[in-house]
Protein backbone atom coordinates (compact mmCIF):
# COMPACT_ATOMS: atom_id res chain seq x y z
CA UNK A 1 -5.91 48.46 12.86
CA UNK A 2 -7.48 47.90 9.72
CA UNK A 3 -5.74 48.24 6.02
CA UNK A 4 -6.88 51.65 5.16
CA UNK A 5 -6.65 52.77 1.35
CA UNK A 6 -7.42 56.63 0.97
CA UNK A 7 -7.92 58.92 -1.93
CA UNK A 8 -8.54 62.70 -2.42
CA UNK A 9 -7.26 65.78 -0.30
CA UNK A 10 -7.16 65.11 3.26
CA UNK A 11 -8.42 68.59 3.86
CA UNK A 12 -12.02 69.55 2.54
CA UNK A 13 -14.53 70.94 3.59
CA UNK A 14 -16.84 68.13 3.46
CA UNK A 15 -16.69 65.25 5.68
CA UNK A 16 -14.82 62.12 5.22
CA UNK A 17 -16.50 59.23 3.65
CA UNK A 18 -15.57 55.64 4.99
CA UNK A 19 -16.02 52.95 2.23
CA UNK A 20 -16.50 49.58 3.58
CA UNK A 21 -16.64 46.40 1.37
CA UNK A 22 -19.26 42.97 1.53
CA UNK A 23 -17.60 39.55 1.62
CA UNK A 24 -15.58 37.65 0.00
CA UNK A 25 -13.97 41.61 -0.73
CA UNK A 26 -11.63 44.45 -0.21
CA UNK A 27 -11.18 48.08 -0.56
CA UNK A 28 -9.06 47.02 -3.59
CA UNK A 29 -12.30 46.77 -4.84
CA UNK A 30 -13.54 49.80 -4.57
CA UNK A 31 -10.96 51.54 -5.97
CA UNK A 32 -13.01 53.40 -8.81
CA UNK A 33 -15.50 53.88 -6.94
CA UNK A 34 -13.68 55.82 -4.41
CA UNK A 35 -11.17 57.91 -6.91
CA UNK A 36 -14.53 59.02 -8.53
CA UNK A 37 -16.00 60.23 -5.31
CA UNK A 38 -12.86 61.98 -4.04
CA UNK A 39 -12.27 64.95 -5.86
CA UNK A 40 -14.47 67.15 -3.23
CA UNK A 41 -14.23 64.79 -0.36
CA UNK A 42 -11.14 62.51 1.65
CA UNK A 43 -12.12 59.00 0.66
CA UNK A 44 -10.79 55.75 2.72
CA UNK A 45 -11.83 52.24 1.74
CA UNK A 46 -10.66 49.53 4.40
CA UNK A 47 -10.22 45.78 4.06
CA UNK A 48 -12.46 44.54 6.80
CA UNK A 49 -11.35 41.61 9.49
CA UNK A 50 -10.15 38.70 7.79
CA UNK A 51 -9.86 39.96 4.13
CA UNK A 52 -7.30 42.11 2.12
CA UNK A 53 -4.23 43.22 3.96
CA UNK A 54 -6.10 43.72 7.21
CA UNK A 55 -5.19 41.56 10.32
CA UNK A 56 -6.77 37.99 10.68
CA UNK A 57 -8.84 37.06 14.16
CA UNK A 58 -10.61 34.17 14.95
CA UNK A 59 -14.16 35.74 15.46
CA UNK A 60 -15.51 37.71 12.92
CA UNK A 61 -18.81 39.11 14.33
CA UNK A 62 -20.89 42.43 13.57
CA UNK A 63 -19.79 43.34 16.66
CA UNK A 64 -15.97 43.08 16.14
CA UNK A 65 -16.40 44.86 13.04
CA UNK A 66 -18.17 47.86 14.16
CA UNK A 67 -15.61 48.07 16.61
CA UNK A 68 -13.27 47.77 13.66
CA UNK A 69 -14.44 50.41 12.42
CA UNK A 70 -14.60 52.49 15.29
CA UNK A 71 -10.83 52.40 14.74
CA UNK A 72 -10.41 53.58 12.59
CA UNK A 73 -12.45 56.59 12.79
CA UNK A 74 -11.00 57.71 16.04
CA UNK A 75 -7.67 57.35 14.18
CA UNK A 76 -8.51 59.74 11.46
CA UNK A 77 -10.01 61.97 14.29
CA UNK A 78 -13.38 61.98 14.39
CA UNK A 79 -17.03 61.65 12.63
CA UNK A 80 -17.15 60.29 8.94
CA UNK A 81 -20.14 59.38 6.46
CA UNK A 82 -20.40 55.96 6.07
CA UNK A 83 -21.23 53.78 2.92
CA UNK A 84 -21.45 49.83 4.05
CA UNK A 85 -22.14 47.02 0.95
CA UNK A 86 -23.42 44.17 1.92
CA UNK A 87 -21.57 42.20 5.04
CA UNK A 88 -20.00 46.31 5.12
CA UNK A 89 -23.56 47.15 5.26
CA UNK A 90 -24.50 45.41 8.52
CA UNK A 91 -21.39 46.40 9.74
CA UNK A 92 -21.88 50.04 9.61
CA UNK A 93 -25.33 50.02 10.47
CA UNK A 94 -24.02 48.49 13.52
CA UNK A 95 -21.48 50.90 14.28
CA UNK A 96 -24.36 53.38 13.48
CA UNK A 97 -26.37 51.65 16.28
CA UNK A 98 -23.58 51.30 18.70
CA UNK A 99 -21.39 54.46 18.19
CA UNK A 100 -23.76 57.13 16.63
CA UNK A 101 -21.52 60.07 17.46
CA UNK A 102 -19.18 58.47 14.85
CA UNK A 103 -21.53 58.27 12.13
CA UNK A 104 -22.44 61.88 10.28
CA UNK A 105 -24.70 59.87 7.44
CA UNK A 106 -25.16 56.64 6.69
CA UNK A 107 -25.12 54.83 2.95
CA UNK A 108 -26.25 50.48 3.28
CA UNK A 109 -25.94 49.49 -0.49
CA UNK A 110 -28.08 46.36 -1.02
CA UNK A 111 -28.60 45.20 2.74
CA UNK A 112 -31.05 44.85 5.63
CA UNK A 113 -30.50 44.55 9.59
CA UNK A 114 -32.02 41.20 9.33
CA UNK A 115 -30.55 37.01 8.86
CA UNK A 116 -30.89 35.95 5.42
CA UNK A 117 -30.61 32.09 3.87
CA UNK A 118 -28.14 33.16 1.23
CA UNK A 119 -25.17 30.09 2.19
CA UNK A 120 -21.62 31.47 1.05
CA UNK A 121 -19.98 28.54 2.80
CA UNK A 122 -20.02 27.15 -1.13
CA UNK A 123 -17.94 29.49 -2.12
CA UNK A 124 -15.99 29.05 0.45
CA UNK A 125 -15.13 25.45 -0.51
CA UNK A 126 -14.69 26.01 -4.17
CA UNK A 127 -11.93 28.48 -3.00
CA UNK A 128 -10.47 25.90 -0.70
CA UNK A 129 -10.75 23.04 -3.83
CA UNK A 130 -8.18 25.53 -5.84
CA UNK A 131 -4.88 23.90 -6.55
CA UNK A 132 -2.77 26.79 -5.32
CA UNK A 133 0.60 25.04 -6.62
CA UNK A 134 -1.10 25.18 -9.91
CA UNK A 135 -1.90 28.63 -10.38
CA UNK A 136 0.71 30.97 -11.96
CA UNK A 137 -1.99 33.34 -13.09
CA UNK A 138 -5.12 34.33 -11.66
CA UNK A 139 -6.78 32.82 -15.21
CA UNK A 140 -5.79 29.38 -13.79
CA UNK A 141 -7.31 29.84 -10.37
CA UNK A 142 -10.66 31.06 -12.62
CA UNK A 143 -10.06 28.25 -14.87
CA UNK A 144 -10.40 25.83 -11.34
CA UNK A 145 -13.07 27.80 -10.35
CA UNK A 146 -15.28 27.20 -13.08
CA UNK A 147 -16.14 23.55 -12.41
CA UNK A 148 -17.76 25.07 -9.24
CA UNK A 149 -18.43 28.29 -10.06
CA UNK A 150 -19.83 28.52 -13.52
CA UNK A 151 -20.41 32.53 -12.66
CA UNK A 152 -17.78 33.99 -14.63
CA UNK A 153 -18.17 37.77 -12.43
CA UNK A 154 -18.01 35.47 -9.55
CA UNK A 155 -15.03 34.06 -10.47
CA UNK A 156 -13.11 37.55 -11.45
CA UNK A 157 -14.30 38.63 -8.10
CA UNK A 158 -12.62 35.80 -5.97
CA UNK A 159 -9.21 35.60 -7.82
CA UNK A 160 -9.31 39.80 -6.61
CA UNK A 161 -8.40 38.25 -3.55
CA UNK A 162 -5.64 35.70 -4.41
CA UNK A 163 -2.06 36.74 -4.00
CA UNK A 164 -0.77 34.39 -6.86
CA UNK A 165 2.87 35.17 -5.87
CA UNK A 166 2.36 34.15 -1.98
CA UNK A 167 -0.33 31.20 -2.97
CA UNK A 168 -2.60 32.19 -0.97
CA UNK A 169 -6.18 33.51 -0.71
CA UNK A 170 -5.99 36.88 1.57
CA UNK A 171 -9.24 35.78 2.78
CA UNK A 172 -9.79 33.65 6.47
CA UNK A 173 -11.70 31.28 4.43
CA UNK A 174 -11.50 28.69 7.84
CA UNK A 175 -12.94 31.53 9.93
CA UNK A 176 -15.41 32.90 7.48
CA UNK A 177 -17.17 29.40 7.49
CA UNK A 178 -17.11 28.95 10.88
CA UNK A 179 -18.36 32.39 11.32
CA UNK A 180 -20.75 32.39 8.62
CA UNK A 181 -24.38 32.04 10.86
CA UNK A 182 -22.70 35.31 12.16
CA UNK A 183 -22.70 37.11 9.18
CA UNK A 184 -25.45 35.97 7.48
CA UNK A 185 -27.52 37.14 10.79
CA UNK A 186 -27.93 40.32 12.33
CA UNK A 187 -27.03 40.57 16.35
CA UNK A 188 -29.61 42.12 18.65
CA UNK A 189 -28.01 45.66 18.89
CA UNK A 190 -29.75 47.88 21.46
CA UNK A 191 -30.40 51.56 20.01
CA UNK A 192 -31.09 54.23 17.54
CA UNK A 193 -29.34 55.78 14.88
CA UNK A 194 -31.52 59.03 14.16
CA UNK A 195 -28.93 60.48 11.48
CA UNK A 196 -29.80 60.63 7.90
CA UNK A 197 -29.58 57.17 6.73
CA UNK A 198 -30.29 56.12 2.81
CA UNK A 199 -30.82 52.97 2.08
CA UNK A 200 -30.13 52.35 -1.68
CA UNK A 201 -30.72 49.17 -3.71
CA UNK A 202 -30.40 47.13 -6.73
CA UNK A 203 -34.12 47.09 -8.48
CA UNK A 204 -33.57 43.70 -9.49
CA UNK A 205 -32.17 42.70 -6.03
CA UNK A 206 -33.79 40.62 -3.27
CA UNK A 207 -31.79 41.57 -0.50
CA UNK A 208 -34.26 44.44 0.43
CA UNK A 209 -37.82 43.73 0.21
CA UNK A 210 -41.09 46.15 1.50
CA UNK A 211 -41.27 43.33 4.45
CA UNK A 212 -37.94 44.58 5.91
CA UNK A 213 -38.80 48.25 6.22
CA UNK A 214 -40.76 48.20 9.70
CA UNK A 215 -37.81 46.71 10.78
CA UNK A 216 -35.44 49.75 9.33
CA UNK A 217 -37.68 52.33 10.40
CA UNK A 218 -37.58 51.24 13.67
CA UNK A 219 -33.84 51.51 14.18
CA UNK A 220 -33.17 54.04 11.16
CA UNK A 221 -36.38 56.15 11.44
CA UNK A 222 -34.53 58.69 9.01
CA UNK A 223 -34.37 56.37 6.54
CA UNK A 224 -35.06 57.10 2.69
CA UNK A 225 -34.90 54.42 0.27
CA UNK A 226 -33.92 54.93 -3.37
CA UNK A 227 -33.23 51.42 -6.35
CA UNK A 228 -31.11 51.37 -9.01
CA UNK A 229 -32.77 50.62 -12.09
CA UNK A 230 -30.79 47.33 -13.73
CA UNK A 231 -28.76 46.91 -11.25
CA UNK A 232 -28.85 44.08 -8.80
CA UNK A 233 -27.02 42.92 -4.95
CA UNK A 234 -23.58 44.29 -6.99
CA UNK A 235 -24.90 47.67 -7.77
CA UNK A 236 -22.41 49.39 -7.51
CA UNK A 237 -20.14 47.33 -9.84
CA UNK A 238 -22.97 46.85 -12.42
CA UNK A 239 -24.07 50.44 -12.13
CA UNK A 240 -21.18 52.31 -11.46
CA UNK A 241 -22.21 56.00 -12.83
CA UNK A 242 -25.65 55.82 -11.97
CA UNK A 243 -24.52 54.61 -7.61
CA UNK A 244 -21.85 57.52 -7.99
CA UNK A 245 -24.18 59.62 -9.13
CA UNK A 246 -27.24 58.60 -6.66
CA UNK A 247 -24.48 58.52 -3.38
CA UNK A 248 -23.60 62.27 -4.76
CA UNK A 249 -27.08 63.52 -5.16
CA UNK A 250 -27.81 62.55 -1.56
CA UNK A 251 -24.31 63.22 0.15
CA UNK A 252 -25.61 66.76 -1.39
CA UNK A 253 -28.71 66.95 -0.06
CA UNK A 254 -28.67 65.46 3.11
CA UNK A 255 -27.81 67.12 6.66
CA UNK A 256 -26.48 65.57 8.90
């Protein structure tokens, strides 16, 4: 099963809320995101397939995650809400699409069900071009870093997933390249997930455009759709208080 990292009481009244990261990520990442939305509500952030502490596999399709996910849900015994970023995004409107009875609400930060042209696999090699023997700190893998990723966030991000004592990146970086058509795709899932479903976005974003929303109503046809002013694909790290505060406001308001 997937790395699971919870927060809060395990017993509330309101339903669980599953926390699942984008790529190159973790739940690790999440961490104040998920403290601040756990004083009323359990809160478990997973490392996905091939990142984190979770178990490595040689595919790493929507499919596989939804089914992931689907996991860990029936572990923790039954329905949660679900807020997806990114690559977690597609993953959870998948398991919306596939397992609807284990999806209460739905939250896609910054994402669409549809194949964008936005290559990672360069990322991917300026992790592999790191001199792991070199590194004692994570400042010297950013230091390495730089003379491919001149992106200083970028760089902080990645090094979140380097275990400097080990030497090694906790991320399947030979899988996620050979997988990466996958995941920058979106599989032809049959069904509908007719639960409340919020789609919520980074104003200055391009990840979700008024071209893509046919294409949402048609599988989410409760969908709402709310931006975060300032804020771009990384919302919720850019914009932490104002995507607490929009996930709250809806979490409040909508019935599943």
């Amino acid at each position: 099963m997937l790395n699971v990292i919870d927060h809060g009481p395990a017993e509330t009244t309101e339903p669980p809320l599953l926390i699942v990261h984008g790529l190159f990520g973790s739940g690790r990442n999440w961490g104040a995101i998920a403290k601040r939305l756990s004083p009323t509500r359990y809160v478990l952030a997973v490392d996905q397939r091939n990142h984190g502490n979770s178990p490595w596999f040689d595919s790493h399709s929507y499919e596989d995650m939804a089914a992931d996910l689907a996991e860990v849900i029936a572990r923790y015994g039954g329905p949660m809400d679900v807020l997806g970023h990114s690559m977690g995004g597609k993953a959870a409107m998948v398991l919306a699409l596939t397992r609807p009875e284990l999806v209460n609400r739905l939250i896609v930060a910054d994402i669409a069900p549809v194949a964008y042209g936005h290559d990672q696999n360069q990322n991917i090699e300026a992790m592999r071009s790191v001199d792991l023997s070199r590194v004692a700190k994570r400042a010297d893998a950013s230091a390495q870093l730089a003379e491919r990723v001149p992106d200083t966030t970028l760089q902080s991000f990645f090094t979140q997933s380097l275990d400097v004592k080990e030497q090694r990146w906790r991320l399947n970086l030979d899988v996620l390249d050979a997988e990466m058509s996958k995941i920058l795709g979106f599989p032809e899932v049959p069904g509908v997930f007719d639960g409340p479903t919020l789609f919520l976005s980074g104003a200055n974003s391009d990840y979700v455009m008024p071209e893509h929303r046919p294409t949402i109503r048609e599988k989410f046809p409760k969908a709402r759709f709310a931006k975060i002013t300032g804020a771009g694909h990384w919302l919720h790290a850019e914009k932490p208080r104002e995507f607490i505060a929009s996930v709250e406001a809806w979490l409040a308001h909508a019935k599943a």
